[in-house]
PDB file of N, CA and C in Angstrom:
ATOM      1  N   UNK A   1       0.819  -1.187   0.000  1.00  0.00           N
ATOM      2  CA  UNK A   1       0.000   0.000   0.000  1.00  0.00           C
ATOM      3  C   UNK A   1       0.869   1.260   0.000  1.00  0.00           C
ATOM      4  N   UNK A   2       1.921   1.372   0.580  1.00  0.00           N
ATOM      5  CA  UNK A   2       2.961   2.702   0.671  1.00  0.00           C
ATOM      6  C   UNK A   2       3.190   2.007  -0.279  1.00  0.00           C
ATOM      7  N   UNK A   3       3.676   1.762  -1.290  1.00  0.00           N
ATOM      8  CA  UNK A   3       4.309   1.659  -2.380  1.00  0.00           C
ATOM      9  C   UNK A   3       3.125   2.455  -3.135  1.00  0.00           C
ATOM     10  N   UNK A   4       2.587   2.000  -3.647  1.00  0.00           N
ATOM     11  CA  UNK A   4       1.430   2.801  -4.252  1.00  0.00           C
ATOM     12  C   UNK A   4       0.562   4.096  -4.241  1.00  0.00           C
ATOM     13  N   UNK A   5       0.662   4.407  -2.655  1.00  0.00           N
ATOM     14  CA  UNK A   5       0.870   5.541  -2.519  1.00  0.00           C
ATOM     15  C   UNK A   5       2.252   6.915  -2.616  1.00  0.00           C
ATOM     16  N   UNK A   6       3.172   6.003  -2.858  1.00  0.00           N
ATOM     17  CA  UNK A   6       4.724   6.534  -2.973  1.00  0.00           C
ATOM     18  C   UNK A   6       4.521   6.826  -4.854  1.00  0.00           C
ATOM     19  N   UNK A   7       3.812   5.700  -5.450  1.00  0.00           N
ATOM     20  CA  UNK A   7       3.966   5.989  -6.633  1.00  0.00           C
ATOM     21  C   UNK A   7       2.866   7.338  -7.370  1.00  0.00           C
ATOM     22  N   UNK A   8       1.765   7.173  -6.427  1.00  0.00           N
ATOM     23  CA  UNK A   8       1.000   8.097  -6.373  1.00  0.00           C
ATOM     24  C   UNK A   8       1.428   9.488  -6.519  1.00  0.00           C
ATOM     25  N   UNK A   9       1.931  10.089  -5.140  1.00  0.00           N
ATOM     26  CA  UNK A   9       2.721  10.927  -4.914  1.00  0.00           C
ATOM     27  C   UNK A   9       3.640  11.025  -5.955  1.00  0.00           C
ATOM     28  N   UNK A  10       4.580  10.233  -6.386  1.00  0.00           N
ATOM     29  CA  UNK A  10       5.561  11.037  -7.241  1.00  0.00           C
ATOM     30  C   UNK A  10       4.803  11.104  -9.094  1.00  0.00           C
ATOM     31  N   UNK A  11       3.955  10.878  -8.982  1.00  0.00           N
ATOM     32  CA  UNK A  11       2.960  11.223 -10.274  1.00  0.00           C
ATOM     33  C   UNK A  11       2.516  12.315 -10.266  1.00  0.00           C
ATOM     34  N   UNK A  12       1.514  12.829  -8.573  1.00  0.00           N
ATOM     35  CA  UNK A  12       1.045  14.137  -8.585  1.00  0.00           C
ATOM     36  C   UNK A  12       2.387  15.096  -9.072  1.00  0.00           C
ATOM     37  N   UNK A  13       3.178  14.921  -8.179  1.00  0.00           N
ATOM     38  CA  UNK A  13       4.495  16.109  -8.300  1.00  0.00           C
ATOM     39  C   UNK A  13       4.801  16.085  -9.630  1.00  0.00           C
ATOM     40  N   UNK A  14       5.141  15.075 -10.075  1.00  0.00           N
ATOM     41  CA  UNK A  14       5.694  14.930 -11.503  1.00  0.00           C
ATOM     42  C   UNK A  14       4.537  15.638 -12.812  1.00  0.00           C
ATOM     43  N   UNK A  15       3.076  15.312 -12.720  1.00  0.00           N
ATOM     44  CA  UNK A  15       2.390  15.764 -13.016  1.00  0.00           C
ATOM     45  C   UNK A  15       1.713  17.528 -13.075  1.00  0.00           C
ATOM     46  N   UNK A  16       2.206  17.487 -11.808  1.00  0.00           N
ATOM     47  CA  UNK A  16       2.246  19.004 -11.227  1.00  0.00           C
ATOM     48  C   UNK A  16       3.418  19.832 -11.537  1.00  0.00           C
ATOM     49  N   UNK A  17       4.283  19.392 -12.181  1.00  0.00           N
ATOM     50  CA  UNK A  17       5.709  20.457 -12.687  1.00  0.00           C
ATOM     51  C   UNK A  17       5.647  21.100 -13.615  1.00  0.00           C
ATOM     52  N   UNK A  18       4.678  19.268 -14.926  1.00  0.00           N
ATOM     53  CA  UNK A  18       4.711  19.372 -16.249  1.00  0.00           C
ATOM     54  C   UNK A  18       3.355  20.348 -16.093  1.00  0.00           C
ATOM     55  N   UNK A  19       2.479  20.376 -15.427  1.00  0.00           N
ATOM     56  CA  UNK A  19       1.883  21.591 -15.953  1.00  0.00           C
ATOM     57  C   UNK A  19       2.159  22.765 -15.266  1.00  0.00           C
ATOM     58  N   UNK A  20       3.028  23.379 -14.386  1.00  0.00           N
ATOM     59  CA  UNK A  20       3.497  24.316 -14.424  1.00  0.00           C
ATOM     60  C   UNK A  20       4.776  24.875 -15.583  1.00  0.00           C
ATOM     61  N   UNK A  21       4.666  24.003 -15.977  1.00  0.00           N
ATOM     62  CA  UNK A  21       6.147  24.131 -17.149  1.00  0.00           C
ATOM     63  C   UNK A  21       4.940  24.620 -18.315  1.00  0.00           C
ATOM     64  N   UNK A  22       4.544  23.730 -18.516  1.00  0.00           N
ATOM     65  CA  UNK A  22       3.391  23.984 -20.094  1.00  0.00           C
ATOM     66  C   UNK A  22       2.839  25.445 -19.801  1.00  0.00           C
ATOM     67  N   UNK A  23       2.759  25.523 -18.768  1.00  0.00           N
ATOM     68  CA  UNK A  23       1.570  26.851 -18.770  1.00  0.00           C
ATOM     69  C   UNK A  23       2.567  27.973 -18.807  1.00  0.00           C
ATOM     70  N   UNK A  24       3.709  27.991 -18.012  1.00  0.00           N
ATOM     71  CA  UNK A  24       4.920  29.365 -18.240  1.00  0.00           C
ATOM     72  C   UNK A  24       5.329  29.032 -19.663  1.00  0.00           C
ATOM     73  N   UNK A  25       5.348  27.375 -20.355  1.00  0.00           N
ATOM     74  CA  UNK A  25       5.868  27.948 -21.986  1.00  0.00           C
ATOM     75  C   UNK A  25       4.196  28.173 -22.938  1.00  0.00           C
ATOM     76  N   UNK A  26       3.193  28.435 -22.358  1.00  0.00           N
ATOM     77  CA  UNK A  26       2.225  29.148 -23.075  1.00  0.00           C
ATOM     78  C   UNK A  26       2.070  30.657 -23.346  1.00  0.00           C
ATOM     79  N   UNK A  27       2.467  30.704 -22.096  1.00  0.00           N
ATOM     80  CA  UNK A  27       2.395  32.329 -22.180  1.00  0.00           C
ATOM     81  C   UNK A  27       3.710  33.448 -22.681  1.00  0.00           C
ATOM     82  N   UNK A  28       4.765  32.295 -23.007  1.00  0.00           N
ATOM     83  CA  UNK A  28       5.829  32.894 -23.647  1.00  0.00           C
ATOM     84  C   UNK A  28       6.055  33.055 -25.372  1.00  0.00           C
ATOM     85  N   UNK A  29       5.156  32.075 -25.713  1.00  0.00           N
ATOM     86  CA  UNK A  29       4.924  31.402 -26.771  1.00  0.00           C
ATOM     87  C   UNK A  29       3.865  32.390 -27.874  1.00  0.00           C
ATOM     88  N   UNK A  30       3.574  31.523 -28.990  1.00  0.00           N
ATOM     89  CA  UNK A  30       2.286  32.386 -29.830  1.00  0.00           C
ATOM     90  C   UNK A  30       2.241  31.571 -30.751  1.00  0.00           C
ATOM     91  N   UNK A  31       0.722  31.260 -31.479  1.00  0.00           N
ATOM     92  CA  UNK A  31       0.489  30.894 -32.392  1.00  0.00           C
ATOM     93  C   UNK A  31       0.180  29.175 -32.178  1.00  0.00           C
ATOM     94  N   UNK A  32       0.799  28.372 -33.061  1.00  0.00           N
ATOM     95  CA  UNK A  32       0.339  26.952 -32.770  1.00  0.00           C
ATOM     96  C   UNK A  32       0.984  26.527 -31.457  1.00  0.00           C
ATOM     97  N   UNK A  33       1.955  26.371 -31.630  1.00  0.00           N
ATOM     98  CA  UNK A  33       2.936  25.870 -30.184  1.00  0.00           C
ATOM     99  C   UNK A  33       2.178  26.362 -28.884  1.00  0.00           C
ATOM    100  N   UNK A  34       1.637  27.698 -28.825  1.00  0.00           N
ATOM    101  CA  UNK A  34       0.975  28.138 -27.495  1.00  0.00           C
ATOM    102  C   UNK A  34      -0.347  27.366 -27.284  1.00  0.00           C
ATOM    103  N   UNK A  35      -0.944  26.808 -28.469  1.00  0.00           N
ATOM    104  CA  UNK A  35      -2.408  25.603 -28.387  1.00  0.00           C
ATOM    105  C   UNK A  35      -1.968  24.426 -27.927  1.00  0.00           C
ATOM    106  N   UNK A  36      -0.412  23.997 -28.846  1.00  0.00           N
ATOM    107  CA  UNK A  36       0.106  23.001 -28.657  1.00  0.00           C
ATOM    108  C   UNK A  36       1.045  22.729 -26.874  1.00  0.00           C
ATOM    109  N   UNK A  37       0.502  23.643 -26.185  1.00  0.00           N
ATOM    110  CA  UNK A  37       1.083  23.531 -24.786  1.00  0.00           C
ATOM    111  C   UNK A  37       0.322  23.725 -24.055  1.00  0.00           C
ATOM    112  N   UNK A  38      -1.256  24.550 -24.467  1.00  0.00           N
ATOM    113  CA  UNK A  38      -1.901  23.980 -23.688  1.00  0.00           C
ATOM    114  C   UNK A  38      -2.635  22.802 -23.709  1.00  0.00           C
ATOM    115  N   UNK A  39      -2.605  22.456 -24.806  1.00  0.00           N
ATOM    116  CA  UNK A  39      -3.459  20.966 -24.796  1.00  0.00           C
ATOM    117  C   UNK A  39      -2.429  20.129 -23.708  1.00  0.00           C
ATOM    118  N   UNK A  40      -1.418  19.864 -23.992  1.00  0.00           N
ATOM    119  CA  UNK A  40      -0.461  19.175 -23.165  1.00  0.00           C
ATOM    120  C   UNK A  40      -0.461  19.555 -21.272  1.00  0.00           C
ATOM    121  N   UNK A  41      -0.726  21.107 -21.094  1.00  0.00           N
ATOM    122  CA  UNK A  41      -0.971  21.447 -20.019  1.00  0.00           C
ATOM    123  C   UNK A  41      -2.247  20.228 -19.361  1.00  0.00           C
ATOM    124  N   UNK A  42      -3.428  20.547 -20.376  1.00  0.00           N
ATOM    125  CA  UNK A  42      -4.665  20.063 -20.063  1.00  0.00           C
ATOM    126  C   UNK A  42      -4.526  18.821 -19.738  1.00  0.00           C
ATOM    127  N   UNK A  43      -3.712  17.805 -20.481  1.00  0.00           N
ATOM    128  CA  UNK A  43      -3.709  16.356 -20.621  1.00  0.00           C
ATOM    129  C   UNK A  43      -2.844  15.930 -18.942  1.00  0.00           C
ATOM    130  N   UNK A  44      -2.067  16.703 -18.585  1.00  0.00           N
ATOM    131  CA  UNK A  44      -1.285  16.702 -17.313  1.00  0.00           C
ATOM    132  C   UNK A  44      -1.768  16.660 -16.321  1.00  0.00           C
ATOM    133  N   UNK A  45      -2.299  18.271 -16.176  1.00  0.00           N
ATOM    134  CA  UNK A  45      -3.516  18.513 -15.125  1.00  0.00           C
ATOM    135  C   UNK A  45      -4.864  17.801 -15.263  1.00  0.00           C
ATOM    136  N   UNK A  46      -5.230  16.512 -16.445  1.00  0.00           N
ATOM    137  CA  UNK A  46      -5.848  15.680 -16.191  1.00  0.00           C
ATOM    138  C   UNK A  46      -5.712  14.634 -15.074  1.00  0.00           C
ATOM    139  N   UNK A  47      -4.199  14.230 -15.871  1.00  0.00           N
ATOM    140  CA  UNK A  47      -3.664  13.182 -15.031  1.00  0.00           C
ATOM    141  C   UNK A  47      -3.703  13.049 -13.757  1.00  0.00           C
ATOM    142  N   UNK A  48      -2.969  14.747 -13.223  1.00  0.00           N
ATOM    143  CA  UNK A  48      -3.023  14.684 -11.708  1.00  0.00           C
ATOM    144  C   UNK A  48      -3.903  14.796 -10.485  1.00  0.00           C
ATOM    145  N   UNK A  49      -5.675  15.118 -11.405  1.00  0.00           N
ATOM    146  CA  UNK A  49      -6.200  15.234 -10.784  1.00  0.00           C
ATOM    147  C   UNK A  49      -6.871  13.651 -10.878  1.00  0.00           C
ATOM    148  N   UNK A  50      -6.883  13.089 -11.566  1.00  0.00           N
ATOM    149  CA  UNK A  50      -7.083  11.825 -11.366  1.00  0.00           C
ATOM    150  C   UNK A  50      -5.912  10.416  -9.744  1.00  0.00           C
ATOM    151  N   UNK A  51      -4.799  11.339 -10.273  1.00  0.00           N
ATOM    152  CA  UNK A  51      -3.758  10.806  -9.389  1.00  0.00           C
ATOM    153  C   UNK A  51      -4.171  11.027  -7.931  1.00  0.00           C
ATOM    154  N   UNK A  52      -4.708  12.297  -7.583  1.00  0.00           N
ATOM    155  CA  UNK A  52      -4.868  13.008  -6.492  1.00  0.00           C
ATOM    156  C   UNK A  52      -6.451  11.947  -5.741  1.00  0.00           C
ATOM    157  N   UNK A  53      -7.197  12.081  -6.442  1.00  0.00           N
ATOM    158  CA  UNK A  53      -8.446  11.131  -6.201  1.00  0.00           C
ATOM    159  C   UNK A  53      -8.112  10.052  -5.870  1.00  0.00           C
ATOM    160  N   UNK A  54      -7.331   9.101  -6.941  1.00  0.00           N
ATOM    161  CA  UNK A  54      -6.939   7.671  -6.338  1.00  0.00           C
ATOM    162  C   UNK A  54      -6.157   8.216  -5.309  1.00  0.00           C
ATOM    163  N   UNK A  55      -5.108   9.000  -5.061  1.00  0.00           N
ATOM    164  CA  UNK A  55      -4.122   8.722  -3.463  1.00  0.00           C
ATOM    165  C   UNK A  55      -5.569   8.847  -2.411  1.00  0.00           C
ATOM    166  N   UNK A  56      -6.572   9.404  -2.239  1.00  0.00           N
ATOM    167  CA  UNK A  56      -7.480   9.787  -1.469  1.00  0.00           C
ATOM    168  C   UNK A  56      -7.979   9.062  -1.302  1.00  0.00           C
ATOM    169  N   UNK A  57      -9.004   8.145  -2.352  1.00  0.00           N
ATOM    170  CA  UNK A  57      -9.695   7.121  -2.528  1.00  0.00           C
ATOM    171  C   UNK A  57      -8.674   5.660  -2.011  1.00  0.00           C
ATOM    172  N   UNK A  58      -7.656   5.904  -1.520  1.00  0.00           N
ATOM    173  CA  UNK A  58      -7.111   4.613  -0.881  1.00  0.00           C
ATOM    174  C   UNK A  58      -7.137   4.842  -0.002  1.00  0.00           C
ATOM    175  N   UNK A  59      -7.154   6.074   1.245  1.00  0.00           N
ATOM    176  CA  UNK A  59      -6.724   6.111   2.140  1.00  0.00           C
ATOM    177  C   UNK A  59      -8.735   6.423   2.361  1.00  0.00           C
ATOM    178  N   UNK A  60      -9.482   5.886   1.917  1.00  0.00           N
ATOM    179  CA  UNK A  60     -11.149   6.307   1.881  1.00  0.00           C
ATOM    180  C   UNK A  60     -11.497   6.081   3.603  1.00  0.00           C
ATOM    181  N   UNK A  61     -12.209   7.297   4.119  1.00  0.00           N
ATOM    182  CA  UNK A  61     -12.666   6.751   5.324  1.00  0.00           C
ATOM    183  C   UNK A  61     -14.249   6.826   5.569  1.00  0.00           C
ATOM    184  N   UNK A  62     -14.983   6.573   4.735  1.00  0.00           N
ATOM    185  CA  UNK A  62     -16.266   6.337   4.378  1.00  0.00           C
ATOM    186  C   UNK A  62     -17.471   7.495   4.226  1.00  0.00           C
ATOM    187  N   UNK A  63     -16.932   8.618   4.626  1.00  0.00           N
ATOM    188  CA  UNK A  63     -18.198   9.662   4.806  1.00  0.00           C
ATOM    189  C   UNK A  63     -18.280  10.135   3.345  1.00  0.00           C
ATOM    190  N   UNK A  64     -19.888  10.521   3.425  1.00  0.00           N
ATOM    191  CA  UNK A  64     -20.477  10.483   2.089  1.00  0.00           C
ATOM    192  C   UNK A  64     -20.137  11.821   1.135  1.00  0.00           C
ATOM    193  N   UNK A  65     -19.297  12.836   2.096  1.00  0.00           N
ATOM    194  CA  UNK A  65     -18.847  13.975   1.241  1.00  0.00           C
ATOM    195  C   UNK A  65     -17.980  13.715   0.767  1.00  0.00           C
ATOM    196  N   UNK A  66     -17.182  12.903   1.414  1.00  0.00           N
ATOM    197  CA  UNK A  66     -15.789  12.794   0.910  1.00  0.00           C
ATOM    198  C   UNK A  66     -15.491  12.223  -0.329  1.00  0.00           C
ATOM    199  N   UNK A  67     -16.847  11.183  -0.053  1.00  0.00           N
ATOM    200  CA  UNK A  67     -16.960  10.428  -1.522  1.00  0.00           C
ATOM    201  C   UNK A  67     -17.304  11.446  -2.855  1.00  0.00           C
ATOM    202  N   UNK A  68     -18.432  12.615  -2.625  1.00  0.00           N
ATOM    203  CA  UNK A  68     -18.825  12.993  -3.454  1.00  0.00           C
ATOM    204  C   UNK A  68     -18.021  14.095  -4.187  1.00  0.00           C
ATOM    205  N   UNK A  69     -16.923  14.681  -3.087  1.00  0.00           N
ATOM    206  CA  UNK A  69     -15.601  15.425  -3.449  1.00  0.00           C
ATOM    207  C   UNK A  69     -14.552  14.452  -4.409  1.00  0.00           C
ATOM    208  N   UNK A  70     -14.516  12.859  -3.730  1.00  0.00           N
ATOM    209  CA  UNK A  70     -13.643  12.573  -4.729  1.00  0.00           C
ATOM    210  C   UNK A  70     -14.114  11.979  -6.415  1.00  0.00           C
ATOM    211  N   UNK A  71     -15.381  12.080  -6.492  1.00  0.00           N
ATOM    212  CA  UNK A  71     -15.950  11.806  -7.536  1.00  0.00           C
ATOM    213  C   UNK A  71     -15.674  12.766  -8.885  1.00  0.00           C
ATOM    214  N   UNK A  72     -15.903  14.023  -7.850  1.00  0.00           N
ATOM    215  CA  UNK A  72     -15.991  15.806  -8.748  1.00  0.00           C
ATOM    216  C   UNK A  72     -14.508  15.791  -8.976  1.00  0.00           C
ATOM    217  N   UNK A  73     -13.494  15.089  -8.307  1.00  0.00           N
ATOM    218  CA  UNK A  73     -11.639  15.599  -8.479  1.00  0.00           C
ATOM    219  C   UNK A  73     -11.957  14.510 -10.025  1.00  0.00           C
ATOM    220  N   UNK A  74     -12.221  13.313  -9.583  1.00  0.00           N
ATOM    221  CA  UNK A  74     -12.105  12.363 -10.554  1.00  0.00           C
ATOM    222  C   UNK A  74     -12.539  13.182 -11.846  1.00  0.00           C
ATOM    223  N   UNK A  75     -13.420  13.263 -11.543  1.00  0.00           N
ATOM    224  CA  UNK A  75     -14.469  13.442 -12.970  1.00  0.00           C
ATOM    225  C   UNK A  75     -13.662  14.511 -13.602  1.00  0.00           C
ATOM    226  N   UNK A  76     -13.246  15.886 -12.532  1.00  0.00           N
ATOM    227  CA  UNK A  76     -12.664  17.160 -13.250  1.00  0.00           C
ATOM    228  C   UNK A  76     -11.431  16.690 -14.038  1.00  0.00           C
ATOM    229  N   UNK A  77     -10.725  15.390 -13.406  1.00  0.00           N
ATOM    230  CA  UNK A  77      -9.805  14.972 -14.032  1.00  0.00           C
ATOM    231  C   UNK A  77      -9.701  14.529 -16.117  1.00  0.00           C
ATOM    232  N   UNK A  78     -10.649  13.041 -15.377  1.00  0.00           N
ATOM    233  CA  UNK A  78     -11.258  12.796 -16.964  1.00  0.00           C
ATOM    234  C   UNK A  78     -11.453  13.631 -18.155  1.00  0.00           C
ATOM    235  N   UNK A  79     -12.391  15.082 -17.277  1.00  0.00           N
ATOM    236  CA  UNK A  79     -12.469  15.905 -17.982  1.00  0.00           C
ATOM    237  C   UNK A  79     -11.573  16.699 -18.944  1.00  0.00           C
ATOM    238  N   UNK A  80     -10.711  16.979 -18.195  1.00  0.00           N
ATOM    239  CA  UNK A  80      -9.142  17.758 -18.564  1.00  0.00           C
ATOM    240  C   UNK A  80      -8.224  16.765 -19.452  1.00  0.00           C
ATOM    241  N   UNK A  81      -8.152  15.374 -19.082  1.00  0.00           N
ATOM    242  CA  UNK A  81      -7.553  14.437 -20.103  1.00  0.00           C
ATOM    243  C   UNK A  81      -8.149  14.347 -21.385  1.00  0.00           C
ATOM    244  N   UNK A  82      -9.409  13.897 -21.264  1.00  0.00           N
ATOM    245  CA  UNK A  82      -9.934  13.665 -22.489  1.00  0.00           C
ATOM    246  C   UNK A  82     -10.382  15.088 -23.434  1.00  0.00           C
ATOM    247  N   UNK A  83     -10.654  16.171 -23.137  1.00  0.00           N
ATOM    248  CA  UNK A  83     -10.093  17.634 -23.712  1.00  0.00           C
ATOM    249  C   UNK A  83      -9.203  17.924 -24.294  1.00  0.00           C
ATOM    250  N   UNK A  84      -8.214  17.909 -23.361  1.00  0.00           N
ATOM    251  CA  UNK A  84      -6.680  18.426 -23.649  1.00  0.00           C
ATOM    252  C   UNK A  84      -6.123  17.099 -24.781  1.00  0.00           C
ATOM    253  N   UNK A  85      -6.680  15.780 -24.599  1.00  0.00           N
ATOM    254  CA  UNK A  85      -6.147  14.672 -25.601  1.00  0.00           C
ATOM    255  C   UNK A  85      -6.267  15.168 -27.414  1.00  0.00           C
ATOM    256  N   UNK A  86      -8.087  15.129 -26.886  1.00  0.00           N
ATOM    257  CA  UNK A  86      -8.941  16.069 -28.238  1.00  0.00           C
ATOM    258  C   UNK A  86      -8.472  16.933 -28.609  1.00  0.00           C
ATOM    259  N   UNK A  87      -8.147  17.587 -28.147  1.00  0.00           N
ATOM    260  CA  UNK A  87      -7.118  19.133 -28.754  1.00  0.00           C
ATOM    261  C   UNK A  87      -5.841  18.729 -29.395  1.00  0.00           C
ATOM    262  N   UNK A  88      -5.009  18.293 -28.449  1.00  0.00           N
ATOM    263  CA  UNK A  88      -3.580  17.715 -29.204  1.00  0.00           C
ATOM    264  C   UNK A  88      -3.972  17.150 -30.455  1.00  0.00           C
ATOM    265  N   UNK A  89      -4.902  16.118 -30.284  1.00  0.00           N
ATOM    266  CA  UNK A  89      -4.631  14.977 -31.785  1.00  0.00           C
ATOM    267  C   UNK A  89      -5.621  16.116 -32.980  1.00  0.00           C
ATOM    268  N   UNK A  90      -6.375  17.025 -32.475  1.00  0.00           N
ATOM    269  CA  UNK A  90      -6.374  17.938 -33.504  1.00  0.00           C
ATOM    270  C   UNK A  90      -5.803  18.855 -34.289  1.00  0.00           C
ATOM    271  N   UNK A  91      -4.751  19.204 -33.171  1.00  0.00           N
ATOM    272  CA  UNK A  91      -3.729  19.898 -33.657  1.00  0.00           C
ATOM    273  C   UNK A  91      -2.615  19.396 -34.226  1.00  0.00           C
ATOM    274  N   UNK A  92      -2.567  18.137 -33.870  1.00  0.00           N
ATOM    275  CA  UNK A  92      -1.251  17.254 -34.758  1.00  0.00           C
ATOM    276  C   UNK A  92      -2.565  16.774 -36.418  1.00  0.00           C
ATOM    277  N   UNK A  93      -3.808  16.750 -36.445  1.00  0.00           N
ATOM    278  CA  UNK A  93      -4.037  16.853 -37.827  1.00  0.00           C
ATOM    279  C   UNK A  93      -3.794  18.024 -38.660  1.00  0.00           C
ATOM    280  N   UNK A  94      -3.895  19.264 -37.725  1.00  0.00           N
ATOM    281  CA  UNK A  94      -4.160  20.240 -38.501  1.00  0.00           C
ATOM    282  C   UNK A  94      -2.421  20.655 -39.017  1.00  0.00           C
ATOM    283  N   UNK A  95      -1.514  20.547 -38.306  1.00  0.00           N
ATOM    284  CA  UNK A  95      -0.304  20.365 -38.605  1.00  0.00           C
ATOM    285  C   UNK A  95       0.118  19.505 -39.371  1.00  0.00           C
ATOM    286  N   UNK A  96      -0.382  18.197 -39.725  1.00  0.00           N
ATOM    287  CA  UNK A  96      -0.520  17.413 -40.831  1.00  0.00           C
ATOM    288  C   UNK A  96      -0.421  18.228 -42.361  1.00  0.00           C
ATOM    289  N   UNK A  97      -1.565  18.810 -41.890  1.00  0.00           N
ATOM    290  CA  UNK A  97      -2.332  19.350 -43.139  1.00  0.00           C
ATOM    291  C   UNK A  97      -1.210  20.292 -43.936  1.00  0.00           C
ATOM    292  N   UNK A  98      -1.134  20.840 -42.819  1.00  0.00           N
ATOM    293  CA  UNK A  98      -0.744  22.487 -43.453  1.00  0.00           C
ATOM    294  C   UNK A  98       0.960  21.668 -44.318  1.00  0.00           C
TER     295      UNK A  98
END
């Protein structure tokens, strides 16, 4: 179980860098590359909010808010992955294209 929560943890952090990194090279940026970092931002800060739910959801101590808080981290997670995914693989067509 500490193992898994150890791996947990170094996902959030790790997760949590790459989108502080994406988001300072968005705003330095312009044009495709600045779409192309935030989609990647998005896909990160998916991840970690998914990461953050499971470390929680193991350590679960049954009350019914807690559950319904870690549902909304989950879900906001999903949300942000599968977005930020959609965006990238659109932008690697549209870069195709051109």
């Amino acid at each position: 179980m500490k193992v898994v929560l150890t791996l947990l943890l170094a996902a959030i952090l790790y997760t949590g860098i790459r989108t502080f990194s994406h988001s300072m090279k968005r705003r330095k940026t312009e044009g495709e590359k600045r779409e192309k970092h935030q989609a990647q931002m998005n896909i990160h800060m998916g991840l970690m909010f998914i990461a953050i739910a499971l470390m929680h959801g193991l350590a679960f101590s049954g009350t019914w808010l807690r559950l319904l808080l870690l549902i909304f981290i989950a879900g906001l997670g999903f949300y942000n992955l599968t977005f930020g995914w959609r965006y990238h693989n659109y932008l690697k067509k549209k870069m195709e294209q051109t």
